[in-house]
PDB file of N, CA and C in Angstrom:
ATOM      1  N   UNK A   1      76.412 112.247  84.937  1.00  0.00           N
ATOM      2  CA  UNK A   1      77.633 112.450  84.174  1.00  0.00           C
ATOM      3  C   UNK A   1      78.670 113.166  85.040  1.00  0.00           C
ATOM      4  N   UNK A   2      79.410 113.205  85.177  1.00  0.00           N
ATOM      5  CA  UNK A   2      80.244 113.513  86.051  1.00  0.00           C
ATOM      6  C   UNK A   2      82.061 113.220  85.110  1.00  0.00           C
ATOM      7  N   UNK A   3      82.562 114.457  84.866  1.00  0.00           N
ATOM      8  CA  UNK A   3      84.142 114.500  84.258  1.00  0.00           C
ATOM      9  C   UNK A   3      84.811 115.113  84.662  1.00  0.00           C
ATOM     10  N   UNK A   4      86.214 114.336  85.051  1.00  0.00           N
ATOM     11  CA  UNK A   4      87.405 114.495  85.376  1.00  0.00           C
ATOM     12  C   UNK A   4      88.772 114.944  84.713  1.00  0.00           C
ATOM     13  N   UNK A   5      89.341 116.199  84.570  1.00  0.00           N
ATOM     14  CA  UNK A   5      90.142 116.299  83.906  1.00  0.00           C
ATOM     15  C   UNK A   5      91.596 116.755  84.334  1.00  0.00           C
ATOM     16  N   UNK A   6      92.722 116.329  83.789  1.00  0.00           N
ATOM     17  CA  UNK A   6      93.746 116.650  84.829  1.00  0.00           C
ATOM     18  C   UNK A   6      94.694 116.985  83.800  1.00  0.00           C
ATOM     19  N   UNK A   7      95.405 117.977  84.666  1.00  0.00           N
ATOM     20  CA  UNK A   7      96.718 118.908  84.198  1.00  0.00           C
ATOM     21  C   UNK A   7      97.483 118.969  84.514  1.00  0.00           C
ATOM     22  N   UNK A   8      99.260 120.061  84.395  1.00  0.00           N
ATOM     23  CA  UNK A   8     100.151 120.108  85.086  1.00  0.00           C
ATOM     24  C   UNK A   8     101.193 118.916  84.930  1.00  0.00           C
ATOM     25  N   UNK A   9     101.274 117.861  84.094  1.00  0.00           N
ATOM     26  CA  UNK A   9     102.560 117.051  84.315  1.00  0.00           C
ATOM     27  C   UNK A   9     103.325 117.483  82.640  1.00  0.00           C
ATOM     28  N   UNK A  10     104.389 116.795  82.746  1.00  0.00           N
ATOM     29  CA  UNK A  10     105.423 117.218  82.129  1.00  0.00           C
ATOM     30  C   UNK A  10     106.740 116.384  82.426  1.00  0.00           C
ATOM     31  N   UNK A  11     107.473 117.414  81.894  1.00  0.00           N
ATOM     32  CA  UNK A  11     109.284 116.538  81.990  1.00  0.00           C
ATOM     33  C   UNK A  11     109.962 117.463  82.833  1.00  0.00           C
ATOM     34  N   UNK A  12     110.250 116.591  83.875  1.00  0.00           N
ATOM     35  CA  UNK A  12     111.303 117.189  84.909  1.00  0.00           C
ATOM     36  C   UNK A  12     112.297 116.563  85.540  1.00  0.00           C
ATOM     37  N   UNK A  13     113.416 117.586  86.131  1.00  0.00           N
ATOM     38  CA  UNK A  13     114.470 116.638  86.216  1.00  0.00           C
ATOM     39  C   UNK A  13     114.663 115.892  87.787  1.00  0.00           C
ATOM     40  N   UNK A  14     114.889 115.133  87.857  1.00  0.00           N
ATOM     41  CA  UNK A  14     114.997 114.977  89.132  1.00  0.00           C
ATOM     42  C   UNK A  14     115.475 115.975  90.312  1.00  0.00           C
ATOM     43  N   UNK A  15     115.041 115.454  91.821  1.00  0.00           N
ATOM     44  CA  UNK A  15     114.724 116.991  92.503  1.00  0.00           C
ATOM     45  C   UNK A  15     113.886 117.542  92.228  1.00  0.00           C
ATOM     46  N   UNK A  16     113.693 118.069  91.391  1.00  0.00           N
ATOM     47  CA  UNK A  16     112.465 119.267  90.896  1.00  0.00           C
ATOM     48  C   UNK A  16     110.907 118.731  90.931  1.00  0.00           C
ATOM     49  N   UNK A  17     110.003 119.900  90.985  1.00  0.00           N
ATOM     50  CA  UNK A  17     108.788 119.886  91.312  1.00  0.00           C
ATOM     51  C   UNK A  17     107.865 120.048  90.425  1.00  0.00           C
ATOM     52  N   UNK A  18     106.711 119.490  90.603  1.00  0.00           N
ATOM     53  CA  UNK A  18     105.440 119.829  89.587  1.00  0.00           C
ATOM     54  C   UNK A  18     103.923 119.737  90.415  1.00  0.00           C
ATOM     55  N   UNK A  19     103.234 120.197  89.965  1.00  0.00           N
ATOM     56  CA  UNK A  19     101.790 120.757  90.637  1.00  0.00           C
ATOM     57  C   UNK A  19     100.644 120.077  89.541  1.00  0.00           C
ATOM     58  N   UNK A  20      99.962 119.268  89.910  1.00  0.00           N
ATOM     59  CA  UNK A  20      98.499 118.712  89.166  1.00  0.00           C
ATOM     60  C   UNK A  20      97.473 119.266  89.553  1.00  0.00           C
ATOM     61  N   UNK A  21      96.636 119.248  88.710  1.00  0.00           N
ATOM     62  CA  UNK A  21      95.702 119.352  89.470  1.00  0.00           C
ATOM     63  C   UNK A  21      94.558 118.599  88.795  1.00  0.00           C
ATOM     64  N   UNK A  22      93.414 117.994  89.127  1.00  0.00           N
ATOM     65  CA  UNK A  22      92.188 117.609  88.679  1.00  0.00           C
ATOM     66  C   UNK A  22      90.928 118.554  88.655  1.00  0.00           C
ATOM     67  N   UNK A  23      90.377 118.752  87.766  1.00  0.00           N
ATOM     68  CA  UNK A  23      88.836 119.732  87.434  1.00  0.00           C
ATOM     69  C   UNK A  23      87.833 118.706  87.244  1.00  0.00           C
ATOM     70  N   UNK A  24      86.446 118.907  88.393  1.00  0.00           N
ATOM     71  CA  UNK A  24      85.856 118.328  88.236  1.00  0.00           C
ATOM     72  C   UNK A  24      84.650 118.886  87.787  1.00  0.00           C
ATOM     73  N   UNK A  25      83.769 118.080  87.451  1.00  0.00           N
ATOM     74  CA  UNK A  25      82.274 118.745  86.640  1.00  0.00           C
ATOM     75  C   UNK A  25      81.283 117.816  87.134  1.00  0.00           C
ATOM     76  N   UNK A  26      80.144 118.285  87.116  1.00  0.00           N
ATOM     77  CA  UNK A  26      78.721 116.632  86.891  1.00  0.00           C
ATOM     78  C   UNK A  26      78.537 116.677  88.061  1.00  0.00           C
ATOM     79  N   UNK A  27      77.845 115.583  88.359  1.00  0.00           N
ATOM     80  CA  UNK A  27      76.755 115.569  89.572  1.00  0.00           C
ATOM     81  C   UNK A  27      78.217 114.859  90.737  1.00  0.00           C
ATOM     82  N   UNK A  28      78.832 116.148  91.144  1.00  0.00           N
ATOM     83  CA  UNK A  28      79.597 116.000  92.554  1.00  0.00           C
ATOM     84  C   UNK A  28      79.541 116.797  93.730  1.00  0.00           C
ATOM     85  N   UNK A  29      79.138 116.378  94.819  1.00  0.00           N
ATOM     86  CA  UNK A  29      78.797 117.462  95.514  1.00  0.00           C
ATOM     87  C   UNK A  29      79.630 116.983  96.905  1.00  0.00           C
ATOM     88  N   UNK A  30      80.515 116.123  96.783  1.00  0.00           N
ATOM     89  CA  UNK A  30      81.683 116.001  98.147  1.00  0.00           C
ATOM     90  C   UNK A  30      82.487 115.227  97.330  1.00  0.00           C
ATOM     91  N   UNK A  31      83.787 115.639  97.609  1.00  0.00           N
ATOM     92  CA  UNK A  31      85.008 115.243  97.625  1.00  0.00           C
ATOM     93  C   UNK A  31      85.580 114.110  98.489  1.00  0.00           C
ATOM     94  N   UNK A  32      84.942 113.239  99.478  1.00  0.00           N
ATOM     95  CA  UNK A  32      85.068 112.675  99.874  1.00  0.00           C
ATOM     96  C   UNK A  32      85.598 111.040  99.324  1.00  0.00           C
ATOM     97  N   UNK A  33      86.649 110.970  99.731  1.00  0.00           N
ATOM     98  CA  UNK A  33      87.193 109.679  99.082  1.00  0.00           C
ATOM     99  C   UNK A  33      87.805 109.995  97.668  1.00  0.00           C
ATOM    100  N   UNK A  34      88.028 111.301  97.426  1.00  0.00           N
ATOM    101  CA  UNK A  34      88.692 110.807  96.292  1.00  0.00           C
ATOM    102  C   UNK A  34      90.217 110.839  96.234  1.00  0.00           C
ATOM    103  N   UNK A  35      91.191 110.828  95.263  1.00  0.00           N
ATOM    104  CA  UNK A  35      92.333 110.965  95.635  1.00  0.00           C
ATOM    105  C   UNK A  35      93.113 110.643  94.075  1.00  0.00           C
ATOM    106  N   UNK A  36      94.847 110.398  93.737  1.00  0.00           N
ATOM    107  CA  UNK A  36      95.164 110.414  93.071  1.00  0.00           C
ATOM    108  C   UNK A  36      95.852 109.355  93.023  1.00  0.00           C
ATOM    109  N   UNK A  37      95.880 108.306  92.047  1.00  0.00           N
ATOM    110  CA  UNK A  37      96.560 107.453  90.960  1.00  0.00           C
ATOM    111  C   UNK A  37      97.609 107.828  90.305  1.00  0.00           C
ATOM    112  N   UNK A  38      98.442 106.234  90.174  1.00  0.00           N
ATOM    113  CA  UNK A  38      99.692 106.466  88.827  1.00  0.00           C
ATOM    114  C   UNK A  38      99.821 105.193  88.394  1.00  0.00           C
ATOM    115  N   UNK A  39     100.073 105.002  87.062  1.00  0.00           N
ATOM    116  CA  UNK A  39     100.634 103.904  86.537  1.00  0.00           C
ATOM    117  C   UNK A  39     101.506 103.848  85.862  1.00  0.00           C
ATOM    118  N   UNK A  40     102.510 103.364  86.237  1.00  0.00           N
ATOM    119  CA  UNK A  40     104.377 102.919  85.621  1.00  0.00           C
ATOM    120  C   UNK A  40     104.068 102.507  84.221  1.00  0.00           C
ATOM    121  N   UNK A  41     104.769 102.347  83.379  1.00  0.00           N
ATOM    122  CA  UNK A  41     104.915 101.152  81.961  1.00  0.00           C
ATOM    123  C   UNK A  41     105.083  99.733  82.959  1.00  0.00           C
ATOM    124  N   UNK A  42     104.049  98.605  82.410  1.00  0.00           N
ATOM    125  CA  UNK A  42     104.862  97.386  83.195  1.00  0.00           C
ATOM    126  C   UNK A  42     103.970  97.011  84.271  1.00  0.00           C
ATOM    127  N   UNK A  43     103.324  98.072  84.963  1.00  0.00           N
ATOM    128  CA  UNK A  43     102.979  97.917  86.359  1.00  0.00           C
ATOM    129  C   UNK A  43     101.337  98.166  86.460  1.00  0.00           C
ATOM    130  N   UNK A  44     100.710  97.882  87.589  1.00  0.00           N
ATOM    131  CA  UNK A  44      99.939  97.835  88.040  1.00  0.00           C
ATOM    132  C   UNK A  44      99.434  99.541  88.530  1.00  0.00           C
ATOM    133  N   UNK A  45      98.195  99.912  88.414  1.00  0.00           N
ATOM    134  CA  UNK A  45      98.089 101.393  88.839  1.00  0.00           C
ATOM    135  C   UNK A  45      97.711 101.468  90.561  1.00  0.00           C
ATOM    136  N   UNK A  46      98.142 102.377  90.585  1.00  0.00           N
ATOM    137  CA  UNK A  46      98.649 102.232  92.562  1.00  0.00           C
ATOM    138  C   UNK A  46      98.047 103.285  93.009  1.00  0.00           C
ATOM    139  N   UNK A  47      97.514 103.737  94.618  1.00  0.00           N
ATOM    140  CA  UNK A  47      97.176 104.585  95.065  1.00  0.00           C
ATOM    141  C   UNK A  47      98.467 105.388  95.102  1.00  0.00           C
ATOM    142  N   UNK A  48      98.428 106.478  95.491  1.00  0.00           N
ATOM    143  CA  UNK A  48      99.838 107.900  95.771  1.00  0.00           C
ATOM    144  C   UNK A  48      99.171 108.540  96.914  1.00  0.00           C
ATOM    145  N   UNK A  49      97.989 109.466  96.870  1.00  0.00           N
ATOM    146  CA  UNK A  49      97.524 110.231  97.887  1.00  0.00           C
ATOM    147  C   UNK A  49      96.352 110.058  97.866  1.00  0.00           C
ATOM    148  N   UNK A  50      95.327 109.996  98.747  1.00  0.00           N
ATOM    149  CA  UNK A  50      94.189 109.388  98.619  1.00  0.00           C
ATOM    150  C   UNK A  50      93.316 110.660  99.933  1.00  0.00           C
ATOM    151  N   UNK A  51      92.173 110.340  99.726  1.00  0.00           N
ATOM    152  CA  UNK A  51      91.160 111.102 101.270  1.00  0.00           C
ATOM    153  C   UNK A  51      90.443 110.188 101.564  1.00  0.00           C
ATOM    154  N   UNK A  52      90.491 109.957 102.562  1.00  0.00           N
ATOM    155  CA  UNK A  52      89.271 109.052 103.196  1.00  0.00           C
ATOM    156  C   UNK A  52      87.960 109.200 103.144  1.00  0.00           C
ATOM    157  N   UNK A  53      87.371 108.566 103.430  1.00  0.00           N
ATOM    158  CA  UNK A  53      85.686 109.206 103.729  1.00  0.00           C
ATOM    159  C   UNK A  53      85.699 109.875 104.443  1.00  0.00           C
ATOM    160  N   UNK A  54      86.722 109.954 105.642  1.00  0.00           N
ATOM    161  CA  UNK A  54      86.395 110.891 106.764  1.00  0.00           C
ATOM    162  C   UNK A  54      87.063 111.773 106.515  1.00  0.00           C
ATOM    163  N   UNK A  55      87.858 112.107 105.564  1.00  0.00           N
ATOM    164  CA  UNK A  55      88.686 112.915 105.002  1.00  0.00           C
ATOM    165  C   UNK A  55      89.807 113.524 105.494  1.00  0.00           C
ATOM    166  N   UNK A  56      90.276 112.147 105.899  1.00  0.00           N
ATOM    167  CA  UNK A  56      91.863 111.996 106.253  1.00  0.00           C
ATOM    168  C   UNK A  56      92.852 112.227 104.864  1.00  0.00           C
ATOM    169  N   UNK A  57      93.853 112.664 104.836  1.00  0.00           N
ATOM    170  CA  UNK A  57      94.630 112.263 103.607  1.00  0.00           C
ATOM    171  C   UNK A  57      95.529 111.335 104.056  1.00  0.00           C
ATOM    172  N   UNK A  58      95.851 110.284 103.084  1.00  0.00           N
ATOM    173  CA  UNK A  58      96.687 109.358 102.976  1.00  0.00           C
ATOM    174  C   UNK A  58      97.461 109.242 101.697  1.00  0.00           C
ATOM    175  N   UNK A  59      99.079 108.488 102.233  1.00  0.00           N
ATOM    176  CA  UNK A  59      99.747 108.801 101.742  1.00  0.00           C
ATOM    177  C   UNK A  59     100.870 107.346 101.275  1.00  0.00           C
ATOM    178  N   UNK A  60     100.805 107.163 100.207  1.00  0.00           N
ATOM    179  CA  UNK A  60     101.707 105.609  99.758  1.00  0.00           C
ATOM    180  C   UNK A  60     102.965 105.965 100.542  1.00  0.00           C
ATOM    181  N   UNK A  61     103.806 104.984 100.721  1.00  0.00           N
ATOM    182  CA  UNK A  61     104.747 105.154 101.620  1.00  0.00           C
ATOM    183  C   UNK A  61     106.447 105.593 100.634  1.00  0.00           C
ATOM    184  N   UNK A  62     106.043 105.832  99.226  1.00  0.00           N
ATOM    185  CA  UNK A  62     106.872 106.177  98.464  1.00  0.00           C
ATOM    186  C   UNK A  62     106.831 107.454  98.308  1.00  0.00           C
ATOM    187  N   UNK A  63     105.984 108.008  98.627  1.00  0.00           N
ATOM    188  CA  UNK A  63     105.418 109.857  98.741  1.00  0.00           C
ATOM    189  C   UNK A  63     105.760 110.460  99.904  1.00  0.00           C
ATOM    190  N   UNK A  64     105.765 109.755 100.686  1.00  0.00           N
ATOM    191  CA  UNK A  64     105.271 110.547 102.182  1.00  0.00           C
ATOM    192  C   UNK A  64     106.736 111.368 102.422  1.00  0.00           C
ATOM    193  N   UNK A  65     106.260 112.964 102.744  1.00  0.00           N
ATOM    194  CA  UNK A  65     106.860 113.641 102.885  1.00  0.00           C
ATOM    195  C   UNK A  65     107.559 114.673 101.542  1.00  0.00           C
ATOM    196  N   UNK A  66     107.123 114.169 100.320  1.00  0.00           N
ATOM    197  CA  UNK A  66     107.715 114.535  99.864  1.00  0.00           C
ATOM    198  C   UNK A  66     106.114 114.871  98.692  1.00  0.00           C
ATOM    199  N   UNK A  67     104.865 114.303  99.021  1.00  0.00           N
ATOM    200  CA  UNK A  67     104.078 114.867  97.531  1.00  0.00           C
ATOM    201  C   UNK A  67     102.805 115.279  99.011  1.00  0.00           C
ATOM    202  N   UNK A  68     101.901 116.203  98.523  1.00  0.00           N
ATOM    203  CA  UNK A  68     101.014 116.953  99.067  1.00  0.00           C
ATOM    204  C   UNK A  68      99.540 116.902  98.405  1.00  0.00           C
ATOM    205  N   UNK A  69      98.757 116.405  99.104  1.00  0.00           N
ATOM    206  CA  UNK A  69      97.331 116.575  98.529  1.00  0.00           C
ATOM    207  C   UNK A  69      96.720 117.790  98.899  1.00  0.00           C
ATOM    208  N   UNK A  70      96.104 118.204  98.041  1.00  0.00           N
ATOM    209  CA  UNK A  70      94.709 118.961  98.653  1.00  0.00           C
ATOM    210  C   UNK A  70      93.764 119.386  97.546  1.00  0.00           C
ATOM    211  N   UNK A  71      92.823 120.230  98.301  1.00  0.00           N
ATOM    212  CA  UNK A  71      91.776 120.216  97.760  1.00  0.00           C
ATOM    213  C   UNK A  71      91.270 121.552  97.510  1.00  0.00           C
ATOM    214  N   UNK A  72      90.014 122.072  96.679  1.00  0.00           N
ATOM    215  CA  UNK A  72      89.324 122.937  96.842  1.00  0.00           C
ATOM    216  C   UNK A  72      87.538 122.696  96.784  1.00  0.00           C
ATOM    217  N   UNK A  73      87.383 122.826  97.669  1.00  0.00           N
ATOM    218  CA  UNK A  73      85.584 121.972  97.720  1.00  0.00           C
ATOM    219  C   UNK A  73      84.746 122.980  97.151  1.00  0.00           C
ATOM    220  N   UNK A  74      84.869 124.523  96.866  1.00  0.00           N
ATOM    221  CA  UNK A  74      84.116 124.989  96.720  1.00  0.00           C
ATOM    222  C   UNK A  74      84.300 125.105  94.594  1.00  0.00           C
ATOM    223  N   UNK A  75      85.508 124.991  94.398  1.00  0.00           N
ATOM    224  CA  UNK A  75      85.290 124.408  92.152  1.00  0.00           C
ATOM    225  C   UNK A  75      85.718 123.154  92.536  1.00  0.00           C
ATOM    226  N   UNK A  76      85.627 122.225  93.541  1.00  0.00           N
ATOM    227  CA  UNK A  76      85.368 120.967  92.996  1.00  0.00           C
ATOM    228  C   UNK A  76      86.569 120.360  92.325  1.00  0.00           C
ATOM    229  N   UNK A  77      88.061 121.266  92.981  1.00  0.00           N
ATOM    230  CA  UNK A  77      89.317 120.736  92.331  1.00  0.00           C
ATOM    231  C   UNK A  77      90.430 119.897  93.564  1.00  0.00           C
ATOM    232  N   UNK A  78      91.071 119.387  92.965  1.00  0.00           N
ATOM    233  CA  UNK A  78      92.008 118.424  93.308  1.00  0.00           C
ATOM    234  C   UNK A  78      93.499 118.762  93.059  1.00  0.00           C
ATOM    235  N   UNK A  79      94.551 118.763  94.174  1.00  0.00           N
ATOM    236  CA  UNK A  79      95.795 119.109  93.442  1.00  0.00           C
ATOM    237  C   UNK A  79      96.590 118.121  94.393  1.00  0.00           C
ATOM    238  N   UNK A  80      97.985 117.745  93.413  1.00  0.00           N
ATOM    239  CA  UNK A  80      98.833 117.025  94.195  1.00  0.00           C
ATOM    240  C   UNK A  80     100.194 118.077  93.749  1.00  0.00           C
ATOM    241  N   UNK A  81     100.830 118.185  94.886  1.00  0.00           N
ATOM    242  CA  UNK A  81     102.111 118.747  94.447  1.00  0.00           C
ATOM    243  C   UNK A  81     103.081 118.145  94.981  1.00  0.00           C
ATOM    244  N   UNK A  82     104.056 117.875  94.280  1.00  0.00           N
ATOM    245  CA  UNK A  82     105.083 117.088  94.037  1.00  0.00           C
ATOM    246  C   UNK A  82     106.180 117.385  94.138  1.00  0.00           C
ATOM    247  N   UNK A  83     106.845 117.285  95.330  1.00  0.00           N
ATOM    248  CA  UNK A  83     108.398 118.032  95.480  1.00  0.00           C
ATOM    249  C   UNK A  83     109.520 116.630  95.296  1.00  0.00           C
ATOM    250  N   UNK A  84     110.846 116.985  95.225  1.00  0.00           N
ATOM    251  CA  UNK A  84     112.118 116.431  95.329  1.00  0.00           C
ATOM    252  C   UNK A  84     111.621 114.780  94.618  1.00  0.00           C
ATOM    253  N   UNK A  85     111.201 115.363  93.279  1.00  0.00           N
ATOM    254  CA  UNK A  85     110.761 114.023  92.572  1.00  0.00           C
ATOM    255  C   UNK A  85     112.232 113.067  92.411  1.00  0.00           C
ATOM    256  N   UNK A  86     111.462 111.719  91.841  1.00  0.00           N
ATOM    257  CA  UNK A  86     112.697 111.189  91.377  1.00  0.00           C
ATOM    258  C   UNK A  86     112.605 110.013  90.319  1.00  0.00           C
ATOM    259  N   UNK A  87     113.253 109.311  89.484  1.00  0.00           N
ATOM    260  CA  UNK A  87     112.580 109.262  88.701  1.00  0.00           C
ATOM    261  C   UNK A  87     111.665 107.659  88.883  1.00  0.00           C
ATOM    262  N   UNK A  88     111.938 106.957  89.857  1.00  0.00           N
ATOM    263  CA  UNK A  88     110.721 106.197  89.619  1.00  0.00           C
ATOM    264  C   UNK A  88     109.228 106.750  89.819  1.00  0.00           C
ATOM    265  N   UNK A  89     109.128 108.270  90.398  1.00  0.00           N
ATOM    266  CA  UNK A  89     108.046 108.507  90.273  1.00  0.00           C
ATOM    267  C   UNK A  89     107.207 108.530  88.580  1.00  0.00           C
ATOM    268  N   UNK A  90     108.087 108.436  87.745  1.00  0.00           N
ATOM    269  CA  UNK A  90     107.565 108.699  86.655  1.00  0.00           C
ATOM    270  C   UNK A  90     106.069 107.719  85.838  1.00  0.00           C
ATOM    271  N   UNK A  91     105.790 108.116  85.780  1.00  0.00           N
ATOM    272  CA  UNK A  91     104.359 107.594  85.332  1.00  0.00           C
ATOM    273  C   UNK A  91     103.249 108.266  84.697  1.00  0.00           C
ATOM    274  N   UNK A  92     101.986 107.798  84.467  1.00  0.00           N
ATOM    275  CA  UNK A  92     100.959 108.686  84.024  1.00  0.00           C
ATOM    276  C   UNK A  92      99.760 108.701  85.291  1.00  0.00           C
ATOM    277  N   UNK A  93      99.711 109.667  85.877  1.00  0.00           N
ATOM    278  CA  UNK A  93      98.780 110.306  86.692  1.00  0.00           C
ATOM    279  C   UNK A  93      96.916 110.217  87.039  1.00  0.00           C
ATOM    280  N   UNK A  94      96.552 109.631  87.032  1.00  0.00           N
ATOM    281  CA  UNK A  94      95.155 109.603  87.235  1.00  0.00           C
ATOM    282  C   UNK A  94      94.461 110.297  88.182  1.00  0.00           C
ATOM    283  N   UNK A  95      93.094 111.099  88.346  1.00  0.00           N
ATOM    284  CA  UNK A  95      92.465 111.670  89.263  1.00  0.00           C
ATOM    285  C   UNK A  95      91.607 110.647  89.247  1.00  0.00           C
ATOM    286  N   UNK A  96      90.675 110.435  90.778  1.00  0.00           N
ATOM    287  CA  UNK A  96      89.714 109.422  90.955  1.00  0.00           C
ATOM    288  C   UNK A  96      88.879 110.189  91.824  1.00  0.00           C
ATOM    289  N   UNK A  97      87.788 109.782  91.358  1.00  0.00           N
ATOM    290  CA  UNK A  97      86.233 110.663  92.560  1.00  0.00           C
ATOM    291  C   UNK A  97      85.056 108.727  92.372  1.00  0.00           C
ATOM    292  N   UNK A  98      84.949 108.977  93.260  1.00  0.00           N
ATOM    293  CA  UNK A  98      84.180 107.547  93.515  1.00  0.00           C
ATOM    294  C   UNK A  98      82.769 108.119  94.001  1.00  0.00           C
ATOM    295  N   UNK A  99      81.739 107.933  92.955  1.00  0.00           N
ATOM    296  CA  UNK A  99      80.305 108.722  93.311  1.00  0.00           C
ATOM    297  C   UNK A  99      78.920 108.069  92.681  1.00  0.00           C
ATOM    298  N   UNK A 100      78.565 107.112  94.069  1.00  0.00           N
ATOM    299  CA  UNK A 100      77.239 106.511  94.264  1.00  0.00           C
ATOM    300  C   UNK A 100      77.780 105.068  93.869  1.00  0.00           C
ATOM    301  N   UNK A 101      79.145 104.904  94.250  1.00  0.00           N
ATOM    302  CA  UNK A 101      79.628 103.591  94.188  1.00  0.00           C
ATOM    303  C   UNK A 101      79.807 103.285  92.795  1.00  0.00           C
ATOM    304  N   UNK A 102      80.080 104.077  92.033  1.00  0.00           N
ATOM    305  CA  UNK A 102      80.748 103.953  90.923  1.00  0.00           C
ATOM    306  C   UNK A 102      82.353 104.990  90.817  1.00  0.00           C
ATOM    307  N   UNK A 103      83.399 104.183  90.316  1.00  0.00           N
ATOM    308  CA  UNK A 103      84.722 105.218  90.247  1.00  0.00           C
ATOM    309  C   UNK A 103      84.568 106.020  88.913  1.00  0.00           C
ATOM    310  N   UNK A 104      85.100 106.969  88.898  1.00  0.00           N
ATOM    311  CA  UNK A 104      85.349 108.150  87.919  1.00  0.00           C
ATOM    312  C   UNK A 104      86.675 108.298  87.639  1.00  0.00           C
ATOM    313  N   UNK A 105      87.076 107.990  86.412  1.00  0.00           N
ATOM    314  CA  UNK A 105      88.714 108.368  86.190  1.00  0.00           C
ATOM    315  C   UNK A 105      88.517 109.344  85.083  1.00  0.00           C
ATOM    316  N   UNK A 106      89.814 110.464  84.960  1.00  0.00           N
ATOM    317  CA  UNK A 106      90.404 111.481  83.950  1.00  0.00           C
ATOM    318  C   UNK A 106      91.130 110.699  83.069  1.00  0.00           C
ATOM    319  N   UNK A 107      91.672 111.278  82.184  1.00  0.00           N
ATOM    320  CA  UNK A 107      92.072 110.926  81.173  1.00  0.00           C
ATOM    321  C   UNK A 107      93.894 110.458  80.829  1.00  0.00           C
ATOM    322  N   UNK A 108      94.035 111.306  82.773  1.00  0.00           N
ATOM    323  CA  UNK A 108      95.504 111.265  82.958  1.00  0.00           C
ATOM    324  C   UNK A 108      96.571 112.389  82.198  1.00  0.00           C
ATOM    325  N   UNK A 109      97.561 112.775  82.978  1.00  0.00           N
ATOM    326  CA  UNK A 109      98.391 113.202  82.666  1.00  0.00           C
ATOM    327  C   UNK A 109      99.805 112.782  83.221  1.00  0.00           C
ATOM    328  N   UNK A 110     100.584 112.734  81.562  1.00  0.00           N
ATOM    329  CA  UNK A 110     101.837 112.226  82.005  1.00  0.00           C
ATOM    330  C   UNK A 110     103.286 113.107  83.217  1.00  0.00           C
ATOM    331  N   UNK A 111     103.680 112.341  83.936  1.00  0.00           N
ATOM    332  CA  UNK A 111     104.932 112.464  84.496  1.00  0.00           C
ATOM    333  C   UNK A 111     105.930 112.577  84.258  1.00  0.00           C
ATOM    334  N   UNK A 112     107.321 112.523  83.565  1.00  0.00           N
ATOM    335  CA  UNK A 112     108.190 112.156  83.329  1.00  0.00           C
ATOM    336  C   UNK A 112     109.675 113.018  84.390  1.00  0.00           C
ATOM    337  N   UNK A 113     110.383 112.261  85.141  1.00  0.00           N
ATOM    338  CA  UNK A 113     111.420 112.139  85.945  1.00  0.00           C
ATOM    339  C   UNK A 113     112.715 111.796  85.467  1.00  0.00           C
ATOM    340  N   UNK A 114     113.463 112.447  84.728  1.00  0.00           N
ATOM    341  CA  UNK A 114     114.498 112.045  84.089  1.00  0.00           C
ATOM    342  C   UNK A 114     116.006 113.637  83.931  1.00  0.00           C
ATOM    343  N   UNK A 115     117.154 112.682  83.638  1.00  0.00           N
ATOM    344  CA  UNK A 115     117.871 114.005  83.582  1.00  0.00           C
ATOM    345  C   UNK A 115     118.613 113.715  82.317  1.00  0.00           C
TER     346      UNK A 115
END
C-alpha cells in the first residue's frame, strides 16, 4: 500500500509563487524516479519535473527556470516550487512515485493562474 498526498495549490495571480508538496506513506524506500504531473481542462496529463532513476531532475521545457524540484528522502516528501507563474500553468497537480513497476498517483491539487 503505498499513499500519496499533495498540498499547497491555490489561486494566484500571475507572477506570483506557490510551493507543493507531496507526503508519502507505504512500502517506499527510494525516491527514485518519481516526479510531478499536471493536467489542463481539455488536455492530456504531462510530465513538469521529474527524477530520473539516476536521479537527475528534469525539467518540461515550459518550466525550466522558472519551477524547482526537490526532495526530502529521509519523510519521504516531494516539493515543487513554482516561481513567476503564468496562467497557462494552471491546472491540477499530480505527485507520482513508480514502485515495483507499478505508478502511484495522489489525489492532486488544484492550480489556478489568473488575475
Amino acid at each position: 500500500q503505498v499513499q500519496l498526498v499533495e498540498s499547497g495549490g491555490g489561486l494566484v495571480q500571475p507572477g506570483g509563487s506557490l510551493r507543493l508538496s507531496c507526503a508519502a506513506s507505504g512500502s517506499i524506500f527510494s525516491m527514485r524516479g518519481m516526479g510531478w504531473y499536471r493536467q489542463a481542462p481539455g488536455k492530456q496529463r504531462e510530465s513538469v519535473a521529474v527524477f530520473s532513476t539516476g536521479g537527475t531532475a528534469l525539467y518540461a521545457d515550459s518550466v525550466k527556470g522558472r519551477f524547482i524540484i526537490s526532495r526530502d528522502n529521509t519523510k519521504i516528501t516531494m516539493y515543487l516550487q513554482m516561481n513567476s507563474l503564468k496562467p497557462e500553468d494552471t491546472a491540477v497537480y499530480y505527485c507520482n512515485v513508480p514502485v515495483s513497476g507499478k505508478n502511484y498517483w495522489g489525489q492532486g491539487t488544484q492550480v489556478t493562474v489568473s488575475s
